[in-house]
PDB file of N, CA and C in Angstrom:
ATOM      1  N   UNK A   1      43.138 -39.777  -5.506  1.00  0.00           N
ATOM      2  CA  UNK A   1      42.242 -40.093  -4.442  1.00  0.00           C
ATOM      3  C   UNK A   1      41.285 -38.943  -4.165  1.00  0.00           C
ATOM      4  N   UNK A   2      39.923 -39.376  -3.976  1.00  0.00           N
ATOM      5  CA  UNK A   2      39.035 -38.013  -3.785  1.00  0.00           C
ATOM      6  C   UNK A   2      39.060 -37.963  -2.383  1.00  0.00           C
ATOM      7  N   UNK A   3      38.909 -37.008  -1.557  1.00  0.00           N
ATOM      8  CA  UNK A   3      38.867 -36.268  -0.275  1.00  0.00           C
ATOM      9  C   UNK A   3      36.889 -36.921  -0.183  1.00  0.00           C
ATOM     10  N   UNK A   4      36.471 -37.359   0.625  1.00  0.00           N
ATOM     11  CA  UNK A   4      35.364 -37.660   1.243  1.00  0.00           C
ATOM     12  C   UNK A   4      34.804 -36.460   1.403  1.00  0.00           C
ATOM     13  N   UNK A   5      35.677 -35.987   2.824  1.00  0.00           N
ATOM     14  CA  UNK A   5      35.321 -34.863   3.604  1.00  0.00           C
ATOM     15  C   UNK A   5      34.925 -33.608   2.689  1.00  0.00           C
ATOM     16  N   UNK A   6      35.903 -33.147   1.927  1.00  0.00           N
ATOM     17  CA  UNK A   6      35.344 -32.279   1.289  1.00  0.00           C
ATOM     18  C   UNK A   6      34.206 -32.437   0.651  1.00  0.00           C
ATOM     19  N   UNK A   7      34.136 -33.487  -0.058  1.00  0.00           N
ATOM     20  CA  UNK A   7      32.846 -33.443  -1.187  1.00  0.00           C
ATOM     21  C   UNK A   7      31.571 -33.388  -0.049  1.00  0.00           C
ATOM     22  N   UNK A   8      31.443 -34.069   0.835  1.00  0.00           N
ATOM     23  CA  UNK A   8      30.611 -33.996   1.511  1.00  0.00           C
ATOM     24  C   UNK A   8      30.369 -32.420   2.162  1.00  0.00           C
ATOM     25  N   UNK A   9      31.457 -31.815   2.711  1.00  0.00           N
ATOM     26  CA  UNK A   9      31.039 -30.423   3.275  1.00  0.00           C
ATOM     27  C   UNK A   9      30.439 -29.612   1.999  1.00  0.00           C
ATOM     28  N   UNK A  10      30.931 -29.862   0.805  1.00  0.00           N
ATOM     29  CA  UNK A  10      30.859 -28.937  -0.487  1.00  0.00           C
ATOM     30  C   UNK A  10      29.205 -28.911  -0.999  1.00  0.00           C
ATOM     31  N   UNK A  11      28.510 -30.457  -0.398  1.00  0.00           N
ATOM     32  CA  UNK A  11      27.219 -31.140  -0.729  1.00  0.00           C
ATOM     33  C   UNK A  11      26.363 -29.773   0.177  1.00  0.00           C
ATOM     34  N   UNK A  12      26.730 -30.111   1.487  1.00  0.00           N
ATOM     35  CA  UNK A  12      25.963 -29.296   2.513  1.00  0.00           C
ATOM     36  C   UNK A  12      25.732 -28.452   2.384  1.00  0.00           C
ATOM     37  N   UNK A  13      27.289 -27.566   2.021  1.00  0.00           N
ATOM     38  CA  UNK A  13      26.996 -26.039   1.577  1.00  0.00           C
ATOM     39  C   UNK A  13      26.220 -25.479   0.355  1.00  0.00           C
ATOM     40  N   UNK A  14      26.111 -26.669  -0.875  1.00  0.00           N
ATOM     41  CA  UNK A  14      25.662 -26.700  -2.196  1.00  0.00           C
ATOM     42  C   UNK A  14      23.475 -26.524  -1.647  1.00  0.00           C
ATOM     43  N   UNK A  15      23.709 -27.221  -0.585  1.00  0.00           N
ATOM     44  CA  UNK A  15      22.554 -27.373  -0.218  1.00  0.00           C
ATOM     45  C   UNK A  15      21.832 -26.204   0.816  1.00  0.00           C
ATOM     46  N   UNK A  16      22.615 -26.108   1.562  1.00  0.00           N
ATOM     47  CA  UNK A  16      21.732 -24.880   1.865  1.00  0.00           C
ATOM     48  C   UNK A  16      22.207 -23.609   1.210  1.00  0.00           C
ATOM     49  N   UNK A  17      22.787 -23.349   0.175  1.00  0.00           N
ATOM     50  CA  UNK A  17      22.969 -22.345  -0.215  1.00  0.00           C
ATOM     51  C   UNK A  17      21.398 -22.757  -1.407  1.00  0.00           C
ATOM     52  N   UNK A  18      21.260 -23.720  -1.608  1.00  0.00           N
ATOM     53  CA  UNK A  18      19.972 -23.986  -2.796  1.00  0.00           C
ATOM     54  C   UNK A  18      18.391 -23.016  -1.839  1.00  0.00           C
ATOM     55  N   UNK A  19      18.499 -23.777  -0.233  1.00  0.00           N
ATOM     56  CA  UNK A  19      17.724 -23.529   0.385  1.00  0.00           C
ATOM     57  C   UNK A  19      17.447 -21.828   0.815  1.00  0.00           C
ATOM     58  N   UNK A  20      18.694 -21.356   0.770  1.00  0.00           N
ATOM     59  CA  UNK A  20      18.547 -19.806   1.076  1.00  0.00           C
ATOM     60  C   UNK A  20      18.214 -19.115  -0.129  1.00  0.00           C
ATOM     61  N   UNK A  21      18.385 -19.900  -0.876  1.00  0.00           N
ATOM     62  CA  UNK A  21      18.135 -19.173  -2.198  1.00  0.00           C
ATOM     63  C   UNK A  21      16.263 -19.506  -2.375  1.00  0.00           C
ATOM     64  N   UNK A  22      15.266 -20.504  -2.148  1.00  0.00           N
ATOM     65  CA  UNK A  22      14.138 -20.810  -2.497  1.00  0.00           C
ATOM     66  C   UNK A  22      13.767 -20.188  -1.323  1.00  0.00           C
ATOM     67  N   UNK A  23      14.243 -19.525   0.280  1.00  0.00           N
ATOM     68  CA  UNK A  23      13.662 -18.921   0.867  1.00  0.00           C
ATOM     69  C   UNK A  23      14.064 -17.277   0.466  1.00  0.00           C
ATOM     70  N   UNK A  24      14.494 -16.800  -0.020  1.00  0.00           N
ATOM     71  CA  UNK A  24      14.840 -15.297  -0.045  1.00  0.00           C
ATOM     72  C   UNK A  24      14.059 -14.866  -1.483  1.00  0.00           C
ATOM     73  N   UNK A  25      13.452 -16.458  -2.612  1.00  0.00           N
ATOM     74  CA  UNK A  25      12.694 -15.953  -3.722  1.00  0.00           C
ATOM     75  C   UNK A  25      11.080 -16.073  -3.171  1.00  0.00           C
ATOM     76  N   UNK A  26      10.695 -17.019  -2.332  1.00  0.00           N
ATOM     77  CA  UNK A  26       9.633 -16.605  -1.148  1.00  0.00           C
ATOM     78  C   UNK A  26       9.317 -15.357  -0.645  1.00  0.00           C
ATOM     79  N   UNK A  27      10.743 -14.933   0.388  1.00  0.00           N
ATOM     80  CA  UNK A  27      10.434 -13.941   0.289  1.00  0.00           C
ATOM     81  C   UNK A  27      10.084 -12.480  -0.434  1.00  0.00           C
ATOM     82  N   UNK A  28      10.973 -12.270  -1.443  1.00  0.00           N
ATOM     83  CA  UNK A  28      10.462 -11.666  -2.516  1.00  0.00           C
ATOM     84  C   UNK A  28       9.154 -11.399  -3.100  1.00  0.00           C
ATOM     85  N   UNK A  29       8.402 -12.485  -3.174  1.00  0.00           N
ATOM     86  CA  UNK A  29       7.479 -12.743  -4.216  1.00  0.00           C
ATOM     87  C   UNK A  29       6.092 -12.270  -2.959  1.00  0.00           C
ATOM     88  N   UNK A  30       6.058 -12.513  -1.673  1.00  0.00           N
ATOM     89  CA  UNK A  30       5.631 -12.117  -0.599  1.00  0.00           C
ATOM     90  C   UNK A  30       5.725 -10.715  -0.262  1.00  0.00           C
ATOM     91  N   UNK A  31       6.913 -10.012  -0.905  1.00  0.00           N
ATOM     92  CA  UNK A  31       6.936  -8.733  -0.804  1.00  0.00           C
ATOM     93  C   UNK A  31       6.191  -8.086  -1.504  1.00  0.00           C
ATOM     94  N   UNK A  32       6.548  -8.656  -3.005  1.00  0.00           N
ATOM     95  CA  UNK A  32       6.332  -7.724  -4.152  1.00  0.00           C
ATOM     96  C   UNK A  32       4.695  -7.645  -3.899  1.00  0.00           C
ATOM     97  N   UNK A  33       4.051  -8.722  -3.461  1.00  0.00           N
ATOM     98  CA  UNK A  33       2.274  -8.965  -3.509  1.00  0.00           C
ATOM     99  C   UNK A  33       1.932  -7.380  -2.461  1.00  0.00           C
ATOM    100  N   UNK A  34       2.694  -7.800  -1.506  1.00  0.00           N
ATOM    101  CA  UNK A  34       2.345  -6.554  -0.205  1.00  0.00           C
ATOM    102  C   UNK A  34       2.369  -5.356  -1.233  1.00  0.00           C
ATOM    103  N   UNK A  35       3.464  -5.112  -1.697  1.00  0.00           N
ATOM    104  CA  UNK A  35       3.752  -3.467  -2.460  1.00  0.00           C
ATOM    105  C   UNK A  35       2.808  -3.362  -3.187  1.00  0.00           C
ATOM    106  N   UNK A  36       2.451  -4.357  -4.377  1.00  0.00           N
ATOM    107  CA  UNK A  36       1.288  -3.710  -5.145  1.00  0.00           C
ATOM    108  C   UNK A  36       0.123  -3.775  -4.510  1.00  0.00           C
ATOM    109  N   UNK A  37      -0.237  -4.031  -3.314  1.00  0.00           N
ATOM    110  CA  UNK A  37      -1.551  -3.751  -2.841  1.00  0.00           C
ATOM    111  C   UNK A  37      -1.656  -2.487  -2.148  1.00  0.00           C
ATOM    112  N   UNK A  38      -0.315  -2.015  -1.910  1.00  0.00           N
ATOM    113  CA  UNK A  38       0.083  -0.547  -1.315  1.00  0.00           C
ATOM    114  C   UNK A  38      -0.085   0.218  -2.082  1.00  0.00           C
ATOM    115  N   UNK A  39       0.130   0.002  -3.846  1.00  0.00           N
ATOM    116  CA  UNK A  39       0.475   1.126  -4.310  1.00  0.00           C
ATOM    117  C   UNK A  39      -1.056   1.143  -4.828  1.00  0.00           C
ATOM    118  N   UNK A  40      -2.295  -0.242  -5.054  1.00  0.00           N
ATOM    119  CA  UNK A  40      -3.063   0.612  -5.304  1.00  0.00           C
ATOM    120  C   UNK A  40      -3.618   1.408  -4.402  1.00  0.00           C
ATOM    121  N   UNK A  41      -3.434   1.397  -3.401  1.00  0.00           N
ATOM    122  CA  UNK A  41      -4.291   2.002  -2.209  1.00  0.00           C
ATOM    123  C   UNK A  41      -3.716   3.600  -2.364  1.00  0.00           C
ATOM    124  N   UNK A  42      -2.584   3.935  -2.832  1.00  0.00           N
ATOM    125  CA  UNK A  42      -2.095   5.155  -2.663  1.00  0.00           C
ATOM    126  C   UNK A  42      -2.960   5.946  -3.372  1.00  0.00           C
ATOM    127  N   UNK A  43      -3.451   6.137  -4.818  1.00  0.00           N
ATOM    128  CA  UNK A  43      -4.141   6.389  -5.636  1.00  0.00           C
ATOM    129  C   UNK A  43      -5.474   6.768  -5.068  1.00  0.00           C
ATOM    130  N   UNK A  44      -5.996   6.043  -4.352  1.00  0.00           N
ATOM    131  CA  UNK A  44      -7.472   6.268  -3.724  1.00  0.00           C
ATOM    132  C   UNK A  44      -7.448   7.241  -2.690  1.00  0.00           C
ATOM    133  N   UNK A  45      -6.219   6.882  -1.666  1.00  0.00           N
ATOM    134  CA  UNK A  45      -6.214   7.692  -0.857  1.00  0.00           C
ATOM    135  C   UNK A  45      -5.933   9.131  -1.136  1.00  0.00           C
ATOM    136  N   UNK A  46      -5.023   9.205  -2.115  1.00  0.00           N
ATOM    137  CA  UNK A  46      -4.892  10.971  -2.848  1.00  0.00           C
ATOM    138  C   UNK A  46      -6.043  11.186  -3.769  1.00  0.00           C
ATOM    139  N   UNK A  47      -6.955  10.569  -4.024  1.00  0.00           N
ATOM    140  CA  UNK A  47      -8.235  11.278  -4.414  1.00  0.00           C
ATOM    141  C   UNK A  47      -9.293  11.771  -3.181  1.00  0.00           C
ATOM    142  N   UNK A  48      -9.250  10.893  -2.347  1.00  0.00           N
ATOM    143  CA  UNK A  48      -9.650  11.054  -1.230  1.00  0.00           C
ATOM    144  C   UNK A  48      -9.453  12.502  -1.032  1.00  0.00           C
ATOM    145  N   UNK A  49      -8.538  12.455  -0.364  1.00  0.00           N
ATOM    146  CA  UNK A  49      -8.061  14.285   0.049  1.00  0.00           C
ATOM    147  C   UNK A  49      -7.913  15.344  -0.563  1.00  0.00           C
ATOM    148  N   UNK A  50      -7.555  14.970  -1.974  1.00  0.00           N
ATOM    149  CA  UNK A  50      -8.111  15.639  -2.887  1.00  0.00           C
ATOM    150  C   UNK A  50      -9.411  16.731  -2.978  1.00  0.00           C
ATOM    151  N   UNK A  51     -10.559  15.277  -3.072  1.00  0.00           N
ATOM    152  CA  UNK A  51     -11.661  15.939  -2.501  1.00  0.00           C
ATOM    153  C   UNK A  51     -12.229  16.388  -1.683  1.00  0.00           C
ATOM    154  N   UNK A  52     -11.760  16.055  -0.469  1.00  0.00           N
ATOM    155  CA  UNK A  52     -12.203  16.543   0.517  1.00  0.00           C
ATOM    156  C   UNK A  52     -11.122  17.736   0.532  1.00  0.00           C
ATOM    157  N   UNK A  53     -10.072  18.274   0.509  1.00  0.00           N
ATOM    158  CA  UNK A  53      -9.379  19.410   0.197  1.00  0.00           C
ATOM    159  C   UNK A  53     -10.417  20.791  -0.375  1.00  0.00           C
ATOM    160  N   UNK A  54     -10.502  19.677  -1.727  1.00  0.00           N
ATOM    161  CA  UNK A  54     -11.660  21.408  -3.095  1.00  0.00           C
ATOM    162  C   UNK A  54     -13.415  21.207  -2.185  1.00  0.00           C
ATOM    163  N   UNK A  55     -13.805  20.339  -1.296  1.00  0.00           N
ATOM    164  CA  UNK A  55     -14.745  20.611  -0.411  1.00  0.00           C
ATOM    165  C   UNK A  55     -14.559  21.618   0.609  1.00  0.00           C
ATOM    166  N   UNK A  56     -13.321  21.522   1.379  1.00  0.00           N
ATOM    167  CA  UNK A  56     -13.060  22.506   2.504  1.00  0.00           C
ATOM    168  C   UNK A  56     -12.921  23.982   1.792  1.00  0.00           C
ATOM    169  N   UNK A  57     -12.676  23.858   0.883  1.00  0.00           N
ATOM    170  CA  UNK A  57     -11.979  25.181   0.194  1.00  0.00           C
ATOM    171  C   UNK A  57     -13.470  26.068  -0.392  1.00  0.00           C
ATOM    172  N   UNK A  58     -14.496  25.171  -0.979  1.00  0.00           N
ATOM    173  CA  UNK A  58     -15.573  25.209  -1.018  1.00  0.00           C
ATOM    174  C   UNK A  58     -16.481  26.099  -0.157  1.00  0.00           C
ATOM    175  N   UNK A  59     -16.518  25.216   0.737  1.00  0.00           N
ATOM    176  CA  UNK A  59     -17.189  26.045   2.332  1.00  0.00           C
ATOM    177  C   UNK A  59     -16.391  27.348   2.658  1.00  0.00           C
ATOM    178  N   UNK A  60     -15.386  26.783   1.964  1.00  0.00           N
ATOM    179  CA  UNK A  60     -14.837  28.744   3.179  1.00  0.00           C
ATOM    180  C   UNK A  60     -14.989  29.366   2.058  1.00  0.00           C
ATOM    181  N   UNK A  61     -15.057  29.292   0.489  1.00  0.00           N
ATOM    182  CA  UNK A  61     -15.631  30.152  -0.161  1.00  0.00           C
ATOM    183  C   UNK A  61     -16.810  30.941  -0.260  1.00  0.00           C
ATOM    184  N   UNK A  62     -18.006  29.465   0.899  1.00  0.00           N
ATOM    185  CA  UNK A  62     -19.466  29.972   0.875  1.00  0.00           C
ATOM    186  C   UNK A  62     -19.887  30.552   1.728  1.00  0.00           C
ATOM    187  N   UNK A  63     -18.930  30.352   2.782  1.00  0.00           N
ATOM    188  CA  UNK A  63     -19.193  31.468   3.836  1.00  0.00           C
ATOM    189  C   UNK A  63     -18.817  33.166   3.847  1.00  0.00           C
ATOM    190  N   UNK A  64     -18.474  33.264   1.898  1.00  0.00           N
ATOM    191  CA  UNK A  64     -18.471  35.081   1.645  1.00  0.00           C
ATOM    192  C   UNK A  64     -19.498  34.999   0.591  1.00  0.00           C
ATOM    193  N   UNK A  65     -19.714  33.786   0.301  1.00  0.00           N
ATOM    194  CA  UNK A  65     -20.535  33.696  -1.526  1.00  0.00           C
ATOM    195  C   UNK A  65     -21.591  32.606  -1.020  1.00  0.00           C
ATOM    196  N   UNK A  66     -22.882  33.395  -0.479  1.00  0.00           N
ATOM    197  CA  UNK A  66     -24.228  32.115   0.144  1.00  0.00           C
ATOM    198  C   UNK A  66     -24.299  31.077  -0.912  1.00  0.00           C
ATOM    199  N   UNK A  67     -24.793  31.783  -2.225  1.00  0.00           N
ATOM    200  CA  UNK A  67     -24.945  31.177  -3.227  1.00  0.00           C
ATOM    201  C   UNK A  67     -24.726  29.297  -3.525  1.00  0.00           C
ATOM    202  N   UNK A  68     -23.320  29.337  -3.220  1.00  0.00           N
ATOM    203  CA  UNK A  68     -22.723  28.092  -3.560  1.00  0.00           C
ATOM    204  C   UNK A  68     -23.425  27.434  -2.215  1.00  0.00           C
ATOM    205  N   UNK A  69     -23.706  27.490  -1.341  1.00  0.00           N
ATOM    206  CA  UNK A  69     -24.068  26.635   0.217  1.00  0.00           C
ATOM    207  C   UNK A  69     -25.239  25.564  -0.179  1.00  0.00           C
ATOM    208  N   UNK A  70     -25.894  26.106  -1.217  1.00  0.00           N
ATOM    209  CA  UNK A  70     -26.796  25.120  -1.858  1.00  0.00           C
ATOM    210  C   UNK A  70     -26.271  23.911  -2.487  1.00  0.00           C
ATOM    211  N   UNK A  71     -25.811  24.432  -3.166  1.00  0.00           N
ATOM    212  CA  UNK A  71     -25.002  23.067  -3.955  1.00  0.00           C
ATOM    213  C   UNK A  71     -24.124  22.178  -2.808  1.00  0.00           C
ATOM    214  N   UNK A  72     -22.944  22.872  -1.661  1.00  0.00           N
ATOM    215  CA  UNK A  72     -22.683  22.069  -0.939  1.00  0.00           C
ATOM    216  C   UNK A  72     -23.278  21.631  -0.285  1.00  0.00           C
ATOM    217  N   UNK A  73     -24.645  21.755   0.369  1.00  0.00           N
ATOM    218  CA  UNK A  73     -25.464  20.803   0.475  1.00  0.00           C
ATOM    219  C   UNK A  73     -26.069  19.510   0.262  1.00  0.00           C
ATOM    220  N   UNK A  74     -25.642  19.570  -1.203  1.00  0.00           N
ATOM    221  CA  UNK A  74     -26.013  18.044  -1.651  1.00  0.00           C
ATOM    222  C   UNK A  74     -25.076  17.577  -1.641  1.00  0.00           C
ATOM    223  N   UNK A  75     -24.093  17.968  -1.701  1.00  0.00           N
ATOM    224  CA  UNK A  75     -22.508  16.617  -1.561  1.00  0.00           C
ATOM    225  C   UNK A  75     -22.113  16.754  -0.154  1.00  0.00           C
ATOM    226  N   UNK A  76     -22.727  17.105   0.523  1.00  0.00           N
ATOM    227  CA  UNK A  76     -21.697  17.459   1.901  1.00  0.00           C
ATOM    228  C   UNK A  76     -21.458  15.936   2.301  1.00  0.00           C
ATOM    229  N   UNK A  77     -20.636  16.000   3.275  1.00  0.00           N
ATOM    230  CA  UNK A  77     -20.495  14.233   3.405  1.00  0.00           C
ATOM    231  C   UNK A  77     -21.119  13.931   4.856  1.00  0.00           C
ATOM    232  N   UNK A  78     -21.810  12.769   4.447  1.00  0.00           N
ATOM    233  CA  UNK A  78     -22.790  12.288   5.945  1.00  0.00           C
ATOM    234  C   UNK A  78     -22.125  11.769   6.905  1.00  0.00           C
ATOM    235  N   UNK A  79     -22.102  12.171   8.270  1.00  0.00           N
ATOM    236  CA  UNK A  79     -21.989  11.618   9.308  1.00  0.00           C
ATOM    237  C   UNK A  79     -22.242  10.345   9.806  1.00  0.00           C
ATOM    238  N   UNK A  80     -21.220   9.687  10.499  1.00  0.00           N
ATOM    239  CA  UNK A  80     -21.986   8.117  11.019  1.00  0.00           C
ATOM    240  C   UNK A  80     -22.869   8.313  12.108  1.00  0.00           C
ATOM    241  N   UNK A  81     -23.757   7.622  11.797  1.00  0.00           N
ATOM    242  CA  UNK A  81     -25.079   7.449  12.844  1.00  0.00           C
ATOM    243  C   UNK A  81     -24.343   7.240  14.116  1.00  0.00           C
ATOM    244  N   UNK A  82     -24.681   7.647  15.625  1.00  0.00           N
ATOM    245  CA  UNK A  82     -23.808   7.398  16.418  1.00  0.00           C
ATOM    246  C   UNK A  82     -25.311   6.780  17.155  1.00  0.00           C
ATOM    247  N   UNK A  83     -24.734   6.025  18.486  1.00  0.00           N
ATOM    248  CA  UNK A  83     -25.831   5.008  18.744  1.00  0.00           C
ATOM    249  C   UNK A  83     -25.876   5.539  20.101  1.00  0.00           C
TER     250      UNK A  83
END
């Protein structure tokens, strides 16, 4: 004789264990998108400071050596227009 009850609780559990499983690969796949948009951003941002780092380092060099103040001149970085 088969047990009803069981097969039926065994269904339920068969079932949302299917369901936790298609929400936790959701989530995943939602993650992984976030991270690689993080990691390219990391890259930019350490060039970023980078340069602006060998700029600062720049200026306090030119304030013993005039010379170079010319050249930082043309790269210096522009200010936002303020209104």
């Amino acid at each position: 004789m088969k047990c009803e009850t069981t097969n039926t609780i065994l269904t339920y559990v068969l079932g949302v264990l299917a369901l936790l499983g298609v929400i936790f690969a959701l989530q995943i796949i939602f993650h992984t998108r976030e991270l690689r948009a993080l990691q390219m951003a990391i890259p930019q941002k350490t060039y970023m400071l980078t340069v602006q780092s060998l700029y600062n380092d720049a200026a306090e060099y030119g304030k013993t050596h005039p010379d170079i103040n010319r050249i930082l001149q043309s790269v210096q970085p522009q200010k936002p227009a303020t209104h």
